[in-house]
PDB file of N, CA and C in Angstrom:
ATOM      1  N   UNK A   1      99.450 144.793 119.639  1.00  0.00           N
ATOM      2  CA  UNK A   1     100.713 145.421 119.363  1.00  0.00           C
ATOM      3  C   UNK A   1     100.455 146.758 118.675  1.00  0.00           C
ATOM      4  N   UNK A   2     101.007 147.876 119.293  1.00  0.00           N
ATOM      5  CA  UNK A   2     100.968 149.204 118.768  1.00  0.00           C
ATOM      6  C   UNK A   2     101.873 149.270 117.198  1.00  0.00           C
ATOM      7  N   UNK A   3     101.242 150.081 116.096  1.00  0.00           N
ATOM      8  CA  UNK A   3     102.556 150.106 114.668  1.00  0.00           C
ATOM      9  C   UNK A   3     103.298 150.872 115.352  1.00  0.00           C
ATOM     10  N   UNK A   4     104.542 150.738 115.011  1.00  0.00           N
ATOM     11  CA  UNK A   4     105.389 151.537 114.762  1.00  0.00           C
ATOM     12  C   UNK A   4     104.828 153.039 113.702  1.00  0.00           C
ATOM     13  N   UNK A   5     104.907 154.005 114.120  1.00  0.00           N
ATOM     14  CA  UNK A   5     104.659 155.466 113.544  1.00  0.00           C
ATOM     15  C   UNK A   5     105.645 155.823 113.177  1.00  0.00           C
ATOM     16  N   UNK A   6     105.419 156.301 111.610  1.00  0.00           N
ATOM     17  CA  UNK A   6     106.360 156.835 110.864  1.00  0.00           C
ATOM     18  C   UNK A   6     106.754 158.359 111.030  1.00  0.00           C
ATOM     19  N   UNK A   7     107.761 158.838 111.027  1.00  0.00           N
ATOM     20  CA  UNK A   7     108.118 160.359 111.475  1.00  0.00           C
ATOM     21  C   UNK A   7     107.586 161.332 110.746  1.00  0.00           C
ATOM     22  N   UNK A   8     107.303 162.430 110.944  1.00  0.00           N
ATOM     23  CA  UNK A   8     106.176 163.330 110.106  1.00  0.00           C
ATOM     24  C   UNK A   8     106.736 163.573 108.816  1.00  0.00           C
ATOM     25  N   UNK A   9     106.078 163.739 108.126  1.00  0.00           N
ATOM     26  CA  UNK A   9     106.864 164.380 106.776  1.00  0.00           C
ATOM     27  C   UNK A   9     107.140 165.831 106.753  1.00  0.00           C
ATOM     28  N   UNK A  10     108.464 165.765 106.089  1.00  0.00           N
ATOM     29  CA  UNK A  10     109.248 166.965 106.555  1.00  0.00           C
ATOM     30  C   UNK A  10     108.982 167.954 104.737  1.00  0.00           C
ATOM     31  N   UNK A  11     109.121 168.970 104.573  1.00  0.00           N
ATOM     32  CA  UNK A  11     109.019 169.787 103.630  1.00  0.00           C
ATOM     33  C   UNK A  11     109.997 168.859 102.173  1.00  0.00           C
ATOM     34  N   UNK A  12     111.259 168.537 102.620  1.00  0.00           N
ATOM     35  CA  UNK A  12     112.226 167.987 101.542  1.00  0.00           C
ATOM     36  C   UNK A  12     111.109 166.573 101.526  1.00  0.00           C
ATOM     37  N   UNK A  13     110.352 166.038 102.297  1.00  0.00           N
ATOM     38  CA  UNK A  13     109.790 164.481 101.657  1.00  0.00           C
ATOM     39  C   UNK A  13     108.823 164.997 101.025  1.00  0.00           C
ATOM     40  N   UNK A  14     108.156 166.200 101.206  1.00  0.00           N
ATOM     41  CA  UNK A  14     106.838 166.282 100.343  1.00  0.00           C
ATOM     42  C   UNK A  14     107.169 166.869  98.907  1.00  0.00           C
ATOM     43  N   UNK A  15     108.287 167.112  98.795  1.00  0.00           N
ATOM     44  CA  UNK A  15     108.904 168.081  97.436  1.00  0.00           C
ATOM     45  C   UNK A  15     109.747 166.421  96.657  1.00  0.00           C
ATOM     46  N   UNK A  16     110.207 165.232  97.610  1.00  0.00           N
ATOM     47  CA  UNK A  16     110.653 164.602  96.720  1.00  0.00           C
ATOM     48  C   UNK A  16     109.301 163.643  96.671  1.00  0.00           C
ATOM     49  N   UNK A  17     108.237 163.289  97.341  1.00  0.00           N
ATOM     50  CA  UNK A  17     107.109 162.908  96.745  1.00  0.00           C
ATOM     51  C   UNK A  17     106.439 163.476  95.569  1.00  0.00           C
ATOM     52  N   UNK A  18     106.499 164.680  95.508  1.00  0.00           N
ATOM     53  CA  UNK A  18     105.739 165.121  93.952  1.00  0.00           C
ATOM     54  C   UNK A  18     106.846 164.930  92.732  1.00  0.00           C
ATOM     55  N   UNK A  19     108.167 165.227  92.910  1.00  0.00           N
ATOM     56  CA  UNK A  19     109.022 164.743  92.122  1.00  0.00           C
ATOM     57  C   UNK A  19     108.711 163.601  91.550  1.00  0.00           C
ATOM     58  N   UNK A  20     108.080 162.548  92.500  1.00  0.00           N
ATOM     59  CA  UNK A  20     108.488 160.935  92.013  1.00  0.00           C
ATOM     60  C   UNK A  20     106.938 160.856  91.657  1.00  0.00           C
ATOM     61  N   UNK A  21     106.032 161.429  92.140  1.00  0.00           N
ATOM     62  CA  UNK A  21     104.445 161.463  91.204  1.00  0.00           C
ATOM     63  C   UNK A  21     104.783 161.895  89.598  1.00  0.00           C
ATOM     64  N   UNK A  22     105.842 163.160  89.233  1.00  0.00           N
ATOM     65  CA  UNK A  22     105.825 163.721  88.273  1.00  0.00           C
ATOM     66  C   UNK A  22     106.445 162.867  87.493  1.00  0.00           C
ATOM     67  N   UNK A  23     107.648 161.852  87.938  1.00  0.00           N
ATOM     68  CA  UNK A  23     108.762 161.475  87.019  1.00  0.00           C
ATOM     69  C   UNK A  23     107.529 160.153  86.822  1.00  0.00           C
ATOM     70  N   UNK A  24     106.470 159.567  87.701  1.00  0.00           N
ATOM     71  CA  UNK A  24     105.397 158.704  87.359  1.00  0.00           C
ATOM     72  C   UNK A  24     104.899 159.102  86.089  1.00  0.00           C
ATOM     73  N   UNK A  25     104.074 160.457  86.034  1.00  0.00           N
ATOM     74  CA  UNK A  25     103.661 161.081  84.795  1.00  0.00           C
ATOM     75  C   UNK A  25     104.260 160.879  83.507  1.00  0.00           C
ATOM     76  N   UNK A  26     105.208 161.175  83.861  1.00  0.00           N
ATOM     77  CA  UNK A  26     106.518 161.501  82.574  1.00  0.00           C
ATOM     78  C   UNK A  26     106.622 159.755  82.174  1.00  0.00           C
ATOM     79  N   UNK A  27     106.263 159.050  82.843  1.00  0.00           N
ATOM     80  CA  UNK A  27     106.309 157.769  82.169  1.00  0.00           C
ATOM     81  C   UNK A  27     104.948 156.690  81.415  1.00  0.00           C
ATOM     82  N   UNK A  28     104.084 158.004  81.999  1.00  0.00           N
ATOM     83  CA  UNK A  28     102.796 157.614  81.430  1.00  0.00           C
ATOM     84  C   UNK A  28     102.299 158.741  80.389  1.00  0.00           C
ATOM     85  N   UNK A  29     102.915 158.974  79.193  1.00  0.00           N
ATOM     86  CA  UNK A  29     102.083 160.151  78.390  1.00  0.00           C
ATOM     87  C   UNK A  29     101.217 160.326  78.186  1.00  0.00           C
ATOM     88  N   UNK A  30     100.043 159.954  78.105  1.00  0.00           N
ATOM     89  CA  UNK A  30      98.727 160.409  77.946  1.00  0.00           C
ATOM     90  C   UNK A  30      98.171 161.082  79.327  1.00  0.00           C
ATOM     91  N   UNK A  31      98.694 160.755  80.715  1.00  0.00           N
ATOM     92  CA  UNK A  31      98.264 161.087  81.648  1.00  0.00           C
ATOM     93  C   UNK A  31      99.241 162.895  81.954  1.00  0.00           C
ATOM     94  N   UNK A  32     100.538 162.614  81.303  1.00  0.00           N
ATOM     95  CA  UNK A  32     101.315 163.341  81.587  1.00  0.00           C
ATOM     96  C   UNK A  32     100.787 164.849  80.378  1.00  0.00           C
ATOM     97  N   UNK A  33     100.344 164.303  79.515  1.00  0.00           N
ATOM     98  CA  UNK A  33      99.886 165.506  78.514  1.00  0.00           C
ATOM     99  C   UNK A  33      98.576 165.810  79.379  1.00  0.00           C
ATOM    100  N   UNK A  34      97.818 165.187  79.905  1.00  0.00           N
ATOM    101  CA  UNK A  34      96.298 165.475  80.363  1.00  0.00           C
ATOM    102  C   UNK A  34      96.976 166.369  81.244  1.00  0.00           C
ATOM    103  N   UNK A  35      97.996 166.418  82.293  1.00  0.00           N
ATOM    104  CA  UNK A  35      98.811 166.571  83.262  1.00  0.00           C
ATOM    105  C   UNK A  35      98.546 168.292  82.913  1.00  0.00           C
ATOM    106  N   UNK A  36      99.668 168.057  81.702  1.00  0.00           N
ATOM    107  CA  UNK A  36     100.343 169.516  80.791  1.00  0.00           C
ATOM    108  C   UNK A  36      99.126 170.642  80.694  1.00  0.00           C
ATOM    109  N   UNK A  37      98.367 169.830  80.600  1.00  0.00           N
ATOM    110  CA  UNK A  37      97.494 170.741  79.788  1.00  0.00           C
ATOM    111  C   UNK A  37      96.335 171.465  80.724  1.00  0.00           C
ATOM    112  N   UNK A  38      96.334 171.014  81.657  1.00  0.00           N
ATOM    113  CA  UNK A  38      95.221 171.229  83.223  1.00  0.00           C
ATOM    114  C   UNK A  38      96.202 172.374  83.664  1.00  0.00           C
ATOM    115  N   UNK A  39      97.900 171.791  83.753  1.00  0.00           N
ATOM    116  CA  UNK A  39      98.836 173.172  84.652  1.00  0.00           C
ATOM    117  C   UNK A  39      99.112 174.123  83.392  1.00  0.00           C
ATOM    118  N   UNK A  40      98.603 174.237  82.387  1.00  0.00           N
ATOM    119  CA  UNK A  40      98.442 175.079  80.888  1.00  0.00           C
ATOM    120  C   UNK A  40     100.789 175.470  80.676  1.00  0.00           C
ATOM    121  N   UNK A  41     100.760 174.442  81.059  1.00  0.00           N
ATOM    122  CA  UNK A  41     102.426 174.454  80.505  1.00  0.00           C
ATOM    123  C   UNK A  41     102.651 173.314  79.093  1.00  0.00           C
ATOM    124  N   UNK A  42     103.757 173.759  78.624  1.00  0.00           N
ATOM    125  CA  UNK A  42     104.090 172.571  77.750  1.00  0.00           C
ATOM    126  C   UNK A  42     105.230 172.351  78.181  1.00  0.00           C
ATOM    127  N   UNK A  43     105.783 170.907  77.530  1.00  0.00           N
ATOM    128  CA  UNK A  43     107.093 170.021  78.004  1.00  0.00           C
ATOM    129  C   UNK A  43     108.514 170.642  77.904  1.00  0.00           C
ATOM    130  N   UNK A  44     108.301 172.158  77.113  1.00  0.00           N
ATOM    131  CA  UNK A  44     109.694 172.751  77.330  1.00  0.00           C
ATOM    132  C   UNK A  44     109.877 173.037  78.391  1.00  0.00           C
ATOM    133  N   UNK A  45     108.520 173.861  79.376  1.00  0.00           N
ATOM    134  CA  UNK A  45     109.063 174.191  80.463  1.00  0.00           C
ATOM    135  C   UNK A  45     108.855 173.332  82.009  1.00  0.00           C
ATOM    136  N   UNK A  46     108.740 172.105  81.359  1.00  0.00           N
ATOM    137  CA  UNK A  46     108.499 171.525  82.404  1.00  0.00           C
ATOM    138  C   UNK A  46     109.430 171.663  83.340  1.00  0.00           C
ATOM    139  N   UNK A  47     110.910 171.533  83.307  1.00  0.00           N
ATOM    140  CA  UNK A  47     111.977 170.891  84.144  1.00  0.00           C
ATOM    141  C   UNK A  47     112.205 172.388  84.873  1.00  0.00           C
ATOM    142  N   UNK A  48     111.951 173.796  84.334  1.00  0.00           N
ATOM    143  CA  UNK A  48     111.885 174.647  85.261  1.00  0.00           C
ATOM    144  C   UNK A  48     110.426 174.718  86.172  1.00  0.00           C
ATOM    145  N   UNK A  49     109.582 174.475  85.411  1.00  0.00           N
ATOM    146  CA  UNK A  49     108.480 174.710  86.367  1.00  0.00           C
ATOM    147  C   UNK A  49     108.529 173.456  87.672  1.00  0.00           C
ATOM    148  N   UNK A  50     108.933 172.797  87.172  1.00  0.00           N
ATOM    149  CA  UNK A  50     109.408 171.393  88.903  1.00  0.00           C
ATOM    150  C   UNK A  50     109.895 171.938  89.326  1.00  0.00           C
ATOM    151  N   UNK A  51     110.499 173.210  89.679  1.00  0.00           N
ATOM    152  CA  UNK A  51     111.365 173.593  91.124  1.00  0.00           C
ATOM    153  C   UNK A  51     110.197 174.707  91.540  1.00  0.00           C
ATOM    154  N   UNK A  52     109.499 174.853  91.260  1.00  0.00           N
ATOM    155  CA  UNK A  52     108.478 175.819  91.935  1.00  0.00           C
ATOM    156  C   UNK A  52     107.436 174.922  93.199  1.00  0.00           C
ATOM    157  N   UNK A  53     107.544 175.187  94.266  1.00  0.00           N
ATOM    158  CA  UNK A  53     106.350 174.535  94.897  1.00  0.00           C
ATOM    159  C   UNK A  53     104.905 174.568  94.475  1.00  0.00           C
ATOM    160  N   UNK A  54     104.483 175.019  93.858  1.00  0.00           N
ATOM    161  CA  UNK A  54     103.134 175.320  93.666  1.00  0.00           C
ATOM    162  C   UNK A  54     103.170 174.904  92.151  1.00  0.00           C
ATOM    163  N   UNK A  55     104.107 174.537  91.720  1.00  0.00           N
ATOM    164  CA  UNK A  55     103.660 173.459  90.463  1.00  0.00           C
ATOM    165  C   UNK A  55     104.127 172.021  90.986  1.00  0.00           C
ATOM    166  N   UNK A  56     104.658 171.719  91.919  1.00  0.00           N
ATOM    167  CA  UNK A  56     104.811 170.678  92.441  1.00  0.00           C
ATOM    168  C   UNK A  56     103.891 170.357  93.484  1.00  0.00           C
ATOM    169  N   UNK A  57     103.027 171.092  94.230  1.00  0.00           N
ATOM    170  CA  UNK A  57     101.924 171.083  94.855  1.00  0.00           C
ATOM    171  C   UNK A  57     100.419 170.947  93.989  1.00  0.00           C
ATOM    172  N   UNK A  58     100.968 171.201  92.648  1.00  0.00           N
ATOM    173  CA  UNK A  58      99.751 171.141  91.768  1.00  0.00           C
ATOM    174  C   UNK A  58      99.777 169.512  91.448  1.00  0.00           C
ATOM    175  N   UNK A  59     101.306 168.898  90.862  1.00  0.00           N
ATOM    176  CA  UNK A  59     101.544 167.493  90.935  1.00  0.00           C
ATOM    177  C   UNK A  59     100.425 166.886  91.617  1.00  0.00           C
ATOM    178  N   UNK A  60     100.597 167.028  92.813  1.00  0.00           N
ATOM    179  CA  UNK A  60     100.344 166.276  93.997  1.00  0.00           C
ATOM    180  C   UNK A  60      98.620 166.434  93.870  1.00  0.00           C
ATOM    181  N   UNK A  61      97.976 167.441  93.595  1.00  0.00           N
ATOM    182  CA  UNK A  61      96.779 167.893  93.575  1.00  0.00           C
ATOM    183  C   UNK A  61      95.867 166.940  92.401  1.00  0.00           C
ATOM    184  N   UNK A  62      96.607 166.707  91.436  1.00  0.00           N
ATOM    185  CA  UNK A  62      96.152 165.965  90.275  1.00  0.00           C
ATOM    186  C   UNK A  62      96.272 164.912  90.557  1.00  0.00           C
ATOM    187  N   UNK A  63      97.009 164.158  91.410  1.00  0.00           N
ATOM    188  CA  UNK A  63      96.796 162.790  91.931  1.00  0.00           C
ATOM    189  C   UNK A  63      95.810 162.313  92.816  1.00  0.00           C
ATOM    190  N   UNK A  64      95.476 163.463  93.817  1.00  0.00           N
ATOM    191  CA  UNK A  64      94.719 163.713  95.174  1.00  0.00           C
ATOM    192  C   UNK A  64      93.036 163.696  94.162  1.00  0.00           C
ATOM    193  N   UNK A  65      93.045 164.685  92.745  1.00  0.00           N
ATOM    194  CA  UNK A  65      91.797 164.287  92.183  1.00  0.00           C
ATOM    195  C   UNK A  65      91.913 162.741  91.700  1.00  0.00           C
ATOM    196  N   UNK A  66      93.046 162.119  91.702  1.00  0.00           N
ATOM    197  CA  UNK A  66      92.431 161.270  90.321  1.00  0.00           C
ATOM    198  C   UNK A  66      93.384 159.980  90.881  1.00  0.00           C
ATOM    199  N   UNK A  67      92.073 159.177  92.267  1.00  0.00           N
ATOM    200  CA  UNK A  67      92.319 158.155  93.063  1.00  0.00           C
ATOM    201  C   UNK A  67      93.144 157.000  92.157  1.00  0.00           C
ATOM    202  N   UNK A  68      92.374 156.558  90.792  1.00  0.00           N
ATOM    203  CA  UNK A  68      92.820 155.187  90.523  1.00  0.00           C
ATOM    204  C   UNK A  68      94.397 155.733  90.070  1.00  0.00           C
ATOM    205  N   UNK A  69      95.004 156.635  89.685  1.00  0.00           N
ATOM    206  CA  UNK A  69      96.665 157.121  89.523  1.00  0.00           C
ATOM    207  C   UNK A  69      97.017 157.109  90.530  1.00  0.00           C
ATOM    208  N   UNK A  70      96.809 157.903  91.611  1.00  0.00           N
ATOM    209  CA  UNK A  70      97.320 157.409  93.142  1.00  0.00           C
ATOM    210  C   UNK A  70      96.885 156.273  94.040  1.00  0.00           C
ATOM    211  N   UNK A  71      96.786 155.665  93.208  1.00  0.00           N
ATOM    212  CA  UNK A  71      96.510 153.860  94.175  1.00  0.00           C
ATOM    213  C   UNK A  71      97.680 153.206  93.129  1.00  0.00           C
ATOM    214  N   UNK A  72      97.439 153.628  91.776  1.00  0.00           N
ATOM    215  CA  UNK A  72      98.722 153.232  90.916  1.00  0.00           C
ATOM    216  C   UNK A  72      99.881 153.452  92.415  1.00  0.00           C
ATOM    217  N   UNK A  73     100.234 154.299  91.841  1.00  0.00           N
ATOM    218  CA  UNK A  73     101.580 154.691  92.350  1.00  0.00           C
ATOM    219  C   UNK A  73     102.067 154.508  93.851  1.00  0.00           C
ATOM    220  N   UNK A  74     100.794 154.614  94.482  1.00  0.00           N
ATOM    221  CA  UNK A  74     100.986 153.974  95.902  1.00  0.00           C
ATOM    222  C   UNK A  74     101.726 153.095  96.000  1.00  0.00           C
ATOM    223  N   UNK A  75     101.009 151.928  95.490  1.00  0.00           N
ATOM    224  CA  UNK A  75     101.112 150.376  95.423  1.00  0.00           C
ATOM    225  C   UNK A  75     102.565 150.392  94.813  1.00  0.00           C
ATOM    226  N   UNK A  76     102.811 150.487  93.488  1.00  0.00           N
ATOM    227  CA  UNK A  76     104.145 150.382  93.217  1.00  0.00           C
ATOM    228  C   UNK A  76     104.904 150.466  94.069  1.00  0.00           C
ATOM    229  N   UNK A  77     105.125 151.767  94.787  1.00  0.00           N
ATOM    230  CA  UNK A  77     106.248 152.235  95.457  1.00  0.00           C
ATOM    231  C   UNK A  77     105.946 152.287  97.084  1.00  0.00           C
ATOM    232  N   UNK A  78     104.989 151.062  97.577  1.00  0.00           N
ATOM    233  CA  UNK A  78     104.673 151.220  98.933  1.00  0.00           C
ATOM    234  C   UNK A  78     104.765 152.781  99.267  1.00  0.00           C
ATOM    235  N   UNK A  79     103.426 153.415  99.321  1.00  0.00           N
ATOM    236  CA  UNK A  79     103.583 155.051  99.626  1.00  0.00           C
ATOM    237  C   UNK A  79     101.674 154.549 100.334  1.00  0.00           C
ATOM    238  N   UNK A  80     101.751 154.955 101.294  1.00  0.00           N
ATOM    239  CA  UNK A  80     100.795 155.271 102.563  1.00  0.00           C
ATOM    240  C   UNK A  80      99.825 156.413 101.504  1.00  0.00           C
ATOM    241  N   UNK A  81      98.937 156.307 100.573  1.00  0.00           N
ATOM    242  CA  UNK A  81      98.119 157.171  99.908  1.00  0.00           C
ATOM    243  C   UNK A  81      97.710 158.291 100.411  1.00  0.00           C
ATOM    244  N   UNK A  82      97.426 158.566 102.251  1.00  0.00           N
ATOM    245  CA  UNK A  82      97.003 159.955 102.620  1.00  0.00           C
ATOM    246  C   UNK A  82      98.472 160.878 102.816  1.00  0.00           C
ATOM    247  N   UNK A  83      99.405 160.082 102.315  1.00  0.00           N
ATOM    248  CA  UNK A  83     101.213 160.707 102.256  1.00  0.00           C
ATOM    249  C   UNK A  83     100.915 161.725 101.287  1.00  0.00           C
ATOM    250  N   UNK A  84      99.900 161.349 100.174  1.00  0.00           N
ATOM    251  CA  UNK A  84     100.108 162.574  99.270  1.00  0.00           C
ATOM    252  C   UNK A  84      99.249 163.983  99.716  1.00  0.00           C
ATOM    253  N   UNK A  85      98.336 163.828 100.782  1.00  0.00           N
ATOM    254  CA  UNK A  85      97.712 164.939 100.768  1.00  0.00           C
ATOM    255  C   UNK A  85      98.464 165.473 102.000  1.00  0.00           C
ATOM    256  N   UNK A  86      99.549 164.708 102.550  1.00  0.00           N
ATOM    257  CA  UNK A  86     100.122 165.836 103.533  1.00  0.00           C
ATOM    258  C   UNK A  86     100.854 166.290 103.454  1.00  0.00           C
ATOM    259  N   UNK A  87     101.839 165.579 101.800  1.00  0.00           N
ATOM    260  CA  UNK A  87     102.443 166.583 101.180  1.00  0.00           C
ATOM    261  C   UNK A  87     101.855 167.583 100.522  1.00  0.00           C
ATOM    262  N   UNK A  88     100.778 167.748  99.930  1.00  0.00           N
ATOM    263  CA  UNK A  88      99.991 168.847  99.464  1.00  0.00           C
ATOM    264  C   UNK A  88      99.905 169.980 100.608  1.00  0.00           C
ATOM    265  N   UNK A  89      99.925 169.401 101.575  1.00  0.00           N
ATOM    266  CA  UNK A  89      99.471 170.362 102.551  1.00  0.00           C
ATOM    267  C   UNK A  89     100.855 170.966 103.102  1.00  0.00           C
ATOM    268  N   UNK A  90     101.642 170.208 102.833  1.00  0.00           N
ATOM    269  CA  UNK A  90     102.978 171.208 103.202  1.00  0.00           C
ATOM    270  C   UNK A  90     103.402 171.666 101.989  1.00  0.00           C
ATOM    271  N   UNK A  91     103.533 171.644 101.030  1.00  0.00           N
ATOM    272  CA  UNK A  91     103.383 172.627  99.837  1.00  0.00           C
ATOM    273  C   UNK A  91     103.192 173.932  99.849  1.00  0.00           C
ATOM    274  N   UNK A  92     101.554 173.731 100.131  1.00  0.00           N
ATOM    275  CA  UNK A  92     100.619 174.778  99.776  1.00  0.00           C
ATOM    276  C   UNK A  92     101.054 175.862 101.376  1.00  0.00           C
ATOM    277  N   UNK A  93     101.621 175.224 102.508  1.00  0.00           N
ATOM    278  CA  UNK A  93     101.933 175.949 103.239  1.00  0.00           C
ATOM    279  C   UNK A  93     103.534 176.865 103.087  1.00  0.00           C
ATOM    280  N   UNK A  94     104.177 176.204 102.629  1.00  0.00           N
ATOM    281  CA  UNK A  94     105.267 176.660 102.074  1.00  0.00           C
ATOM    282  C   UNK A  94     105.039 177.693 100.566  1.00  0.00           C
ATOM    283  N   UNK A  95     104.006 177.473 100.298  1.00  0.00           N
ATOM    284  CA  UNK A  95     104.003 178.631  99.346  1.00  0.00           C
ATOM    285  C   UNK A  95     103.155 179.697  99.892  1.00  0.00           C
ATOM    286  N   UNK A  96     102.259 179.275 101.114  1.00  0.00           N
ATOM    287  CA  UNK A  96     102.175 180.618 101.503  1.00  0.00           C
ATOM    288  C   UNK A  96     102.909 181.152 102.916  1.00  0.00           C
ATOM    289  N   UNK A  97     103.730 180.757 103.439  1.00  0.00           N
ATOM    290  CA  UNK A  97     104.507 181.175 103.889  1.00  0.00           C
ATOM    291  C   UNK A  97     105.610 181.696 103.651  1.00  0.00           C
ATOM    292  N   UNK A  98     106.199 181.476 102.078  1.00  0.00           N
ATOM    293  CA  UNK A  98     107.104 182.451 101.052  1.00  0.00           C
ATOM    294  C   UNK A  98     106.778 183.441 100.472  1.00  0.00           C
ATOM    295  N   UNK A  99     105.187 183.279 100.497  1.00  0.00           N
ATOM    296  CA  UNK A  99     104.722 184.662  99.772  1.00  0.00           C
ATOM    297  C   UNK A  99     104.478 185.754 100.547  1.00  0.00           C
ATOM    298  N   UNK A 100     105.546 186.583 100.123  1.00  0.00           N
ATOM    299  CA  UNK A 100     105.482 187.958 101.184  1.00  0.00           C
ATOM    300  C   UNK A 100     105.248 188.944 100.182  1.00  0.00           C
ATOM    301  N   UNK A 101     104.661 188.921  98.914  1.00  0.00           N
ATOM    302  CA  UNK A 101     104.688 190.012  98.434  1.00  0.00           C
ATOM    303  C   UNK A 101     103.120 190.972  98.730  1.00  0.00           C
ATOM    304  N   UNK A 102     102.459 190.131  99.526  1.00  0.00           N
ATOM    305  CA  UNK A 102     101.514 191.304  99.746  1.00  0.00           C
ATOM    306  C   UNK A 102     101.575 192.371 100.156  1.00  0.00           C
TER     307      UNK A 102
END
């Protein structure tokens, strides 16, 4: 029997996947300060820096290093683990496909 294939991930699933990695963070503080302190922000500006792709592509990047947090969170929330690097990868394409200031 062939699986059933899941539909590609679209730009809005890879932006609400790092959302739900981050709001993971935010419930684990020690991981979430290790978090803070790698993207050199502190917790005031967190809730603006989440609408930027490329701090939400960074999310995703810190999970992609750091397997036993993304097997966490997998598992919890049934999430297919190579889901996070293809949201990374539509991220990182969306931020360079917005960047026109060269």
């Amino acid at each position: 029997m062939i699986r059933d294939r899941e539909p590609p991930m679209s730009l809005e699933g890879a932006e609400q996947l790092a959302i739900k990695a981050l709001a993971f963070l935010a419930s684990e503080p020690e991981e979430l300060g290790r978090f803070l302190a790698l993207a050199g922000i502190g917790p005031e500006t967190l809730r603006t820096a989440a609408a930027d792709p490329g701090f939400l592509a960074a999310v995703l990047e810190y999970f992609l290093e750091n397997e036993p947090l993304l097997l966490v969170l997998a598992a919890r929330d049934n999430i297919r683990p190579t889901m996070f690097a293809a949201a990374r990868f539509l991220l990182d394409r969306e931020m360079s496909d917005g960047d026109h200031s060269a």
